[in-house]
PDB file of N, CA and C in Angstrom:
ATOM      1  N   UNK A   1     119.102  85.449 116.563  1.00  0.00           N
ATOM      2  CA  UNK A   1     117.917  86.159 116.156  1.00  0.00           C
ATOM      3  C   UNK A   1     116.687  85.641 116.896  1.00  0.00           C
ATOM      4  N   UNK A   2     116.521  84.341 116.972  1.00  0.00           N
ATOM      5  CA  UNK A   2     115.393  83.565 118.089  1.00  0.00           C
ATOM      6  C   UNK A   2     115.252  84.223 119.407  1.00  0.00           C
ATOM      7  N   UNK A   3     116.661  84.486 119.824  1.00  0.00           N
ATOM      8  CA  UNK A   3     117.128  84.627 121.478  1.00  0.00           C
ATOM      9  C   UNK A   3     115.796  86.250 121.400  1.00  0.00           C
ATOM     10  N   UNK A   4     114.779  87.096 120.471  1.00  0.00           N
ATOM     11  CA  UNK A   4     114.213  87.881 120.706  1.00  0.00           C
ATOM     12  C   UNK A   4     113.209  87.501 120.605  1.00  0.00           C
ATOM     13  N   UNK A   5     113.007  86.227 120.515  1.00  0.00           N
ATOM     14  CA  UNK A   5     111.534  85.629 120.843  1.00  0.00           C
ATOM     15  C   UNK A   5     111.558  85.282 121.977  1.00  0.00           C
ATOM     16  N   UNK A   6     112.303  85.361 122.844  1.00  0.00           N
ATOM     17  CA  UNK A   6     112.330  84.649 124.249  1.00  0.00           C
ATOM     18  C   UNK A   6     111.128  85.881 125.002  1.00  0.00           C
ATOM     19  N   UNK A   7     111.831  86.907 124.831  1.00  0.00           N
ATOM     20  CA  UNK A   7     110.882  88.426 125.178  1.00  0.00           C
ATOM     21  C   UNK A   7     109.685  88.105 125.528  1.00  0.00           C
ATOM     22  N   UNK A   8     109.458  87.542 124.198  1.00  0.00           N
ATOM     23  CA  UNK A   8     107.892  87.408 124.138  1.00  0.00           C
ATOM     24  C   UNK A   8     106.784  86.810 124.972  1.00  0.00           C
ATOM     25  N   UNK A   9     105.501  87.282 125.567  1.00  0.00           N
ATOM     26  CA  UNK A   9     104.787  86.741 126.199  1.00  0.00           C
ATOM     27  C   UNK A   9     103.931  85.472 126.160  1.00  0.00           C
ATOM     28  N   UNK A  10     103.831  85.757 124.946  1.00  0.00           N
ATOM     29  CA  UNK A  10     102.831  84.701 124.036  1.00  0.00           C
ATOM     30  C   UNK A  10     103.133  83.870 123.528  1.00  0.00           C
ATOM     31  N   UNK A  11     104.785  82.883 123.815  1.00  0.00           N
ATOM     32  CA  UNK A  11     105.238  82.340 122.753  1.00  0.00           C
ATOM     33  C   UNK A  11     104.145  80.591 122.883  1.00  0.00           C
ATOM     34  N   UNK A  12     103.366  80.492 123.446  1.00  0.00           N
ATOM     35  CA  UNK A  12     102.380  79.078 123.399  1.00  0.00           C
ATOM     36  C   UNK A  12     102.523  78.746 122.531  1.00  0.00           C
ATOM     37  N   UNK A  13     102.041  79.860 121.507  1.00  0.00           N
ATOM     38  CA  UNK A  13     101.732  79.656 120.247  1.00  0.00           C
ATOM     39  C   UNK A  13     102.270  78.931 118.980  1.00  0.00           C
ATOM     40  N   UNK A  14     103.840  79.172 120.015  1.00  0.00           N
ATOM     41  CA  UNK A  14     104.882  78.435 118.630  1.00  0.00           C
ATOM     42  C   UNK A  14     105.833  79.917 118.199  1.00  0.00           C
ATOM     43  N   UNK A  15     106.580  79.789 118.035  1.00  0.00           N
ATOM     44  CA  UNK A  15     107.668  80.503 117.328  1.00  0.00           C
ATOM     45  C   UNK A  15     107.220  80.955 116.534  1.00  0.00           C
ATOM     46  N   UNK A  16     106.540  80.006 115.457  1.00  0.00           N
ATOM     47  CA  UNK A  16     106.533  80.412 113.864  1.00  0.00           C
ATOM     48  C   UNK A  16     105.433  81.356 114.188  1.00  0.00           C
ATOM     49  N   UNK A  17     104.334  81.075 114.777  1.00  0.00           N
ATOM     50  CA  UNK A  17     103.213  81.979 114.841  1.00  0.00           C
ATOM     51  C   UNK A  17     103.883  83.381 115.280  1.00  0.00           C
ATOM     52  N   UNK A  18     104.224  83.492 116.379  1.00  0.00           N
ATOM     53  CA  UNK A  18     105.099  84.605 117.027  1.00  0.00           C
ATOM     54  C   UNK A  18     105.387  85.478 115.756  1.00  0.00           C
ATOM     55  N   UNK A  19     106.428  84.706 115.448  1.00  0.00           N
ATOM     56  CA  UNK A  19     107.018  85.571 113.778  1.00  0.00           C
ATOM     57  C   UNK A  19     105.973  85.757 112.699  1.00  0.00           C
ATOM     58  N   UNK A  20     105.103  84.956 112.563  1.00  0.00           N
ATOM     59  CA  UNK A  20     104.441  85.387 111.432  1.00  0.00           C
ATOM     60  C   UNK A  20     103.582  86.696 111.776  1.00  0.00           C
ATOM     61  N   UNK A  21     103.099  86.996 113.444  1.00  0.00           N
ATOM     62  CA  UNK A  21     102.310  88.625 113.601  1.00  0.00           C
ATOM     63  C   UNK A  21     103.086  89.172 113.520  1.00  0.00           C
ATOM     64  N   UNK A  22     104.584  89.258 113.617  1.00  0.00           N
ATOM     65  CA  UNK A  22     105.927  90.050 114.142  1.00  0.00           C
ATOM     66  C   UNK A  22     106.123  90.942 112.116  1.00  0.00           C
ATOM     67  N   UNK A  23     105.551  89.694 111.765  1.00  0.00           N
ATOM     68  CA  UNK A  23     105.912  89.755 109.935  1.00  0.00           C
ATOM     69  C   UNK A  23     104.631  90.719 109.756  1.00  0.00           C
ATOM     70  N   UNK A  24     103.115  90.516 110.028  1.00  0.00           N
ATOM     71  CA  UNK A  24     102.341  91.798 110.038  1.00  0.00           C
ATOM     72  C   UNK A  24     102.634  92.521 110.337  1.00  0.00           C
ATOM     73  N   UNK A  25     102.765  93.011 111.632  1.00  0.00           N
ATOM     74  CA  UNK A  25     102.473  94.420 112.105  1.00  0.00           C
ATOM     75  C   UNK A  25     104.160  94.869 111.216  1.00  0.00           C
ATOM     76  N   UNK A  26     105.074  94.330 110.926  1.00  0.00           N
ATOM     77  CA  UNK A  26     106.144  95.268 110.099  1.00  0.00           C
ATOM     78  C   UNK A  26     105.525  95.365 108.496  1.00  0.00           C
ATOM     79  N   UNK A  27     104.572  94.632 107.789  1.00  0.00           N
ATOM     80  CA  UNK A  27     104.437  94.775 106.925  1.00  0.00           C
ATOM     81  C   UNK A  27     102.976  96.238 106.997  1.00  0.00           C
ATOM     82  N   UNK A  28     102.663  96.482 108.210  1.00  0.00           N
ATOM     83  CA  UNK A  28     101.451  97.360 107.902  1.00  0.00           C
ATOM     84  C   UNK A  28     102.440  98.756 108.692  1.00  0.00           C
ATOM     85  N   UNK A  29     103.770  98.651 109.173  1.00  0.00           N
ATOM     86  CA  UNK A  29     104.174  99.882 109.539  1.00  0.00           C
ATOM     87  C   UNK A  29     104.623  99.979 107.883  1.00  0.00           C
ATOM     88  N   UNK A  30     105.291  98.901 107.478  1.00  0.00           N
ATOM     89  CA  UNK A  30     105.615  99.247 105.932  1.00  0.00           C
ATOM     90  C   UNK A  30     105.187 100.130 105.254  1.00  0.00           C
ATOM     91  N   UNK A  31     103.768  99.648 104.803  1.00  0.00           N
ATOM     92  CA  UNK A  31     102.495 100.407 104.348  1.00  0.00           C
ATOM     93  C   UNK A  31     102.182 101.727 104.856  1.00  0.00           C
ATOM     94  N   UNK A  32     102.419 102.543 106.212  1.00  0.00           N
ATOM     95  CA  UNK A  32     102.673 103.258 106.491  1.00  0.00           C
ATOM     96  C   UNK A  32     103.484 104.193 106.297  1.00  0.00           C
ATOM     97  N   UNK A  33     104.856 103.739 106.652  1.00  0.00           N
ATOM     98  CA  UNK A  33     105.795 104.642 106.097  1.00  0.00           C
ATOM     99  C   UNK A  33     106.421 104.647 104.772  1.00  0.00           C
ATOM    100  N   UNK A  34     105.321 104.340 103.585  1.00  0.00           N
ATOM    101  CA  UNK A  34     105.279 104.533 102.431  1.00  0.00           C
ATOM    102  C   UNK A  34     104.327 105.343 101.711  1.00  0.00           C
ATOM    103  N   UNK A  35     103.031 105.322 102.785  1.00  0.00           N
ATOM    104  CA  UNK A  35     102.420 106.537 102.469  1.00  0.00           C
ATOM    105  C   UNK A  35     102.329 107.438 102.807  1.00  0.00           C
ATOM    106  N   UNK A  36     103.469 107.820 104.196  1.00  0.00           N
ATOM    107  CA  UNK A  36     104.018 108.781 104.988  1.00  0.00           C
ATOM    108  C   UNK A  36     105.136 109.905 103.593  1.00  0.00           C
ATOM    109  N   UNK A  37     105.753 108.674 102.710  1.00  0.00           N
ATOM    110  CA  UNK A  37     106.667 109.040 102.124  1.00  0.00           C
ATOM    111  C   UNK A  37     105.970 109.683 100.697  1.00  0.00           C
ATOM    112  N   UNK A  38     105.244 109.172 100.158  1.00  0.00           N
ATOM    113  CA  UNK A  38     104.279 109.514  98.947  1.00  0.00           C
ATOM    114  C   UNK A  38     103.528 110.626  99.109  1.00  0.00           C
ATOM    115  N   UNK A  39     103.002 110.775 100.235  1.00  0.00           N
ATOM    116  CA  UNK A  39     101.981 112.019 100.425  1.00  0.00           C
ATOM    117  C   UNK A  39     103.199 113.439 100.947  1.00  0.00           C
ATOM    118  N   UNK A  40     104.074 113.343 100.793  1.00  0.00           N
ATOM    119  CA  UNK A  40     105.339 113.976 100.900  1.00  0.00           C
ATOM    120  C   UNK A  40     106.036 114.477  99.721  1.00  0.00           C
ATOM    121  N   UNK A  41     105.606 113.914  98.482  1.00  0.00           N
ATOM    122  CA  UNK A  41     106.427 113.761  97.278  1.00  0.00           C
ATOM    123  C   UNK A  41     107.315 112.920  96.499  1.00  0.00           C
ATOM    124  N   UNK A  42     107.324 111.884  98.012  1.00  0.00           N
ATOM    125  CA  UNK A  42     108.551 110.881  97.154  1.00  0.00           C
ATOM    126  C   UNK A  42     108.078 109.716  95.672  1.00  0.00           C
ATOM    127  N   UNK A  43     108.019 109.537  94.672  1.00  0.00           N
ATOM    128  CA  UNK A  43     108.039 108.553  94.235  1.00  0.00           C
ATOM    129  C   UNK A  43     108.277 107.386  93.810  1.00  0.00           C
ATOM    130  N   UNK A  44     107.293 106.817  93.086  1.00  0.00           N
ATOM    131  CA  UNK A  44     107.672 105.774  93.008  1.00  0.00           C
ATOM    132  C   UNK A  44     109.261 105.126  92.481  1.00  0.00           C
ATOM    133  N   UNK A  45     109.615 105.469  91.813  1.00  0.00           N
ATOM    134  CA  UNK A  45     110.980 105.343  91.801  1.00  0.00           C
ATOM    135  C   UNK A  45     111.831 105.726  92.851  1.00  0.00           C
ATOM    136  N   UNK A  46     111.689 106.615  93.895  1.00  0.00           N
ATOM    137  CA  UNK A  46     112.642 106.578  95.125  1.00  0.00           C
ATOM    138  C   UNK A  46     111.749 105.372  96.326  1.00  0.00           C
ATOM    139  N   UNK A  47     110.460 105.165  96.249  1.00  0.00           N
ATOM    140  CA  UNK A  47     110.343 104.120  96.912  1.00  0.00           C
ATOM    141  C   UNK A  47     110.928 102.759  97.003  1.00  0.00           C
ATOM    142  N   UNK A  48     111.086 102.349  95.320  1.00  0.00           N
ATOM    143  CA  UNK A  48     111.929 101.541  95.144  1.00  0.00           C
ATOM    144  C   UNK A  48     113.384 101.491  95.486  1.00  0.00           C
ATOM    145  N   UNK A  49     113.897 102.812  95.181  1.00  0.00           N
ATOM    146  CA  UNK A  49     115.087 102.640  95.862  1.00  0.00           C
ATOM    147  C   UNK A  49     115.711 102.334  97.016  1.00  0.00           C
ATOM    148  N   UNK A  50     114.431 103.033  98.270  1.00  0.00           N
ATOM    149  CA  UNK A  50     114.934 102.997  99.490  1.00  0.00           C
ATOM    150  C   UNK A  50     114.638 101.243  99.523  1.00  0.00           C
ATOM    151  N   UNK A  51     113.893 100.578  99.412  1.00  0.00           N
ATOM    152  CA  UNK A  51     113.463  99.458  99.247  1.00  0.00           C
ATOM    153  C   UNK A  51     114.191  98.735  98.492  1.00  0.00           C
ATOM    154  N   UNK A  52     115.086  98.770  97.835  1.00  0.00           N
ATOM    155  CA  UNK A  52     116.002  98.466  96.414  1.00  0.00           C
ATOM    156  C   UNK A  52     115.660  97.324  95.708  1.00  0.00           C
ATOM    157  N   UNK A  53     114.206  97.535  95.429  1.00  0.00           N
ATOM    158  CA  UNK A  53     113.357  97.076  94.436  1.00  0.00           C
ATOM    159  C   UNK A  53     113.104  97.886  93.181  1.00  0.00           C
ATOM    160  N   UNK A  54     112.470  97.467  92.521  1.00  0.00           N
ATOM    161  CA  UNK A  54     112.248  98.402  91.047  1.00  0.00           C
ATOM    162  C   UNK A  54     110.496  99.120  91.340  1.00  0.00           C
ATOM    163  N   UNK A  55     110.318 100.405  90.802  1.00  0.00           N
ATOM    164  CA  UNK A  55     109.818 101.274  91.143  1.00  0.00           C
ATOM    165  C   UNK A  55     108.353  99.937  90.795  1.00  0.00           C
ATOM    166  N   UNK A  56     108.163  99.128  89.838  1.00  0.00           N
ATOM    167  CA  UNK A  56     107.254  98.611  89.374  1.00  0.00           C
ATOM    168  C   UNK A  56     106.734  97.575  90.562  1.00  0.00           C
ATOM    169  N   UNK A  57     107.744  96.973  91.591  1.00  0.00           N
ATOM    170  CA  UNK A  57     108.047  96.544  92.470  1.00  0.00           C
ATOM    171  C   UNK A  57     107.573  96.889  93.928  1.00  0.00           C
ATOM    172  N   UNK A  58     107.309  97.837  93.457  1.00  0.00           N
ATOM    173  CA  UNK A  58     106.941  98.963  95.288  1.00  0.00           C
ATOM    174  C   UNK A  58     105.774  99.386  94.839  1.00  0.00           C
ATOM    175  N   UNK A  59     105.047  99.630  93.473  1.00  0.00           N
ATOM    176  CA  UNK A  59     103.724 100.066  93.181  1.00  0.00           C
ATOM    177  C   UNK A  59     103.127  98.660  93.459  1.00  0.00           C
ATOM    178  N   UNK A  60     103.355  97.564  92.685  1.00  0.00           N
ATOM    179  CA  UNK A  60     102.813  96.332  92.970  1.00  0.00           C
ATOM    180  C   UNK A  60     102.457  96.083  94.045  1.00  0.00           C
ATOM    181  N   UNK A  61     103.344  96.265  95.601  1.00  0.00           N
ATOM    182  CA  UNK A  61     103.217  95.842  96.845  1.00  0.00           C
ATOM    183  C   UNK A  61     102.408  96.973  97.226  1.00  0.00           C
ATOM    184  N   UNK A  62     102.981  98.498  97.372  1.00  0.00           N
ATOM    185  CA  UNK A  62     102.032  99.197  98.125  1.00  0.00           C
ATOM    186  C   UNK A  62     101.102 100.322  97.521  1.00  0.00           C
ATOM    187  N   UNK A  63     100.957 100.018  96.121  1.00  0.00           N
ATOM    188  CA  UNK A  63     100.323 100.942  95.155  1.00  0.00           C
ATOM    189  C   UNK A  63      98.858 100.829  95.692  1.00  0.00           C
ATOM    190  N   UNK A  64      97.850 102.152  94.848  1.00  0.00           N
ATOM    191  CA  UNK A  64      96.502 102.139  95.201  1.00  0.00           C
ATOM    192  C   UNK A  64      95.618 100.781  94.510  1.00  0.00           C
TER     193      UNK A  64
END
């Protein structure tokens, strides 16, 4: 799983740093394609599912 940090341009920084923007920008496509999915109809209870968290679970993280 490391061997895809090699890719990377920027690794100066350290690995962990590397991964921790790698951990943003997936947590704000997250956020995205959850309100891609909501403004669509899906709810909160199928958010959770695709997520296979509990619907209370997915409002907590990406609720208003």
């Amino acid at each position: 799983m490391l061997s895809a940090l090699d890719e990377l341009d920027d690794l100066h920084d350290g690995a962990c740093a590397a991964v921790d923007r790698i951990g943003r920008e997936i947590d704000g496509l997250m956020r995205s394609a959850v309100g891609f999915d909501r403004a669509r109809g899906a709810t909160w209870d199928d958010i959770g599912a695709r997520l296979h968290v509990s619907k209370q679970a997915a409002w907590e993280r990406f609720g208003p």
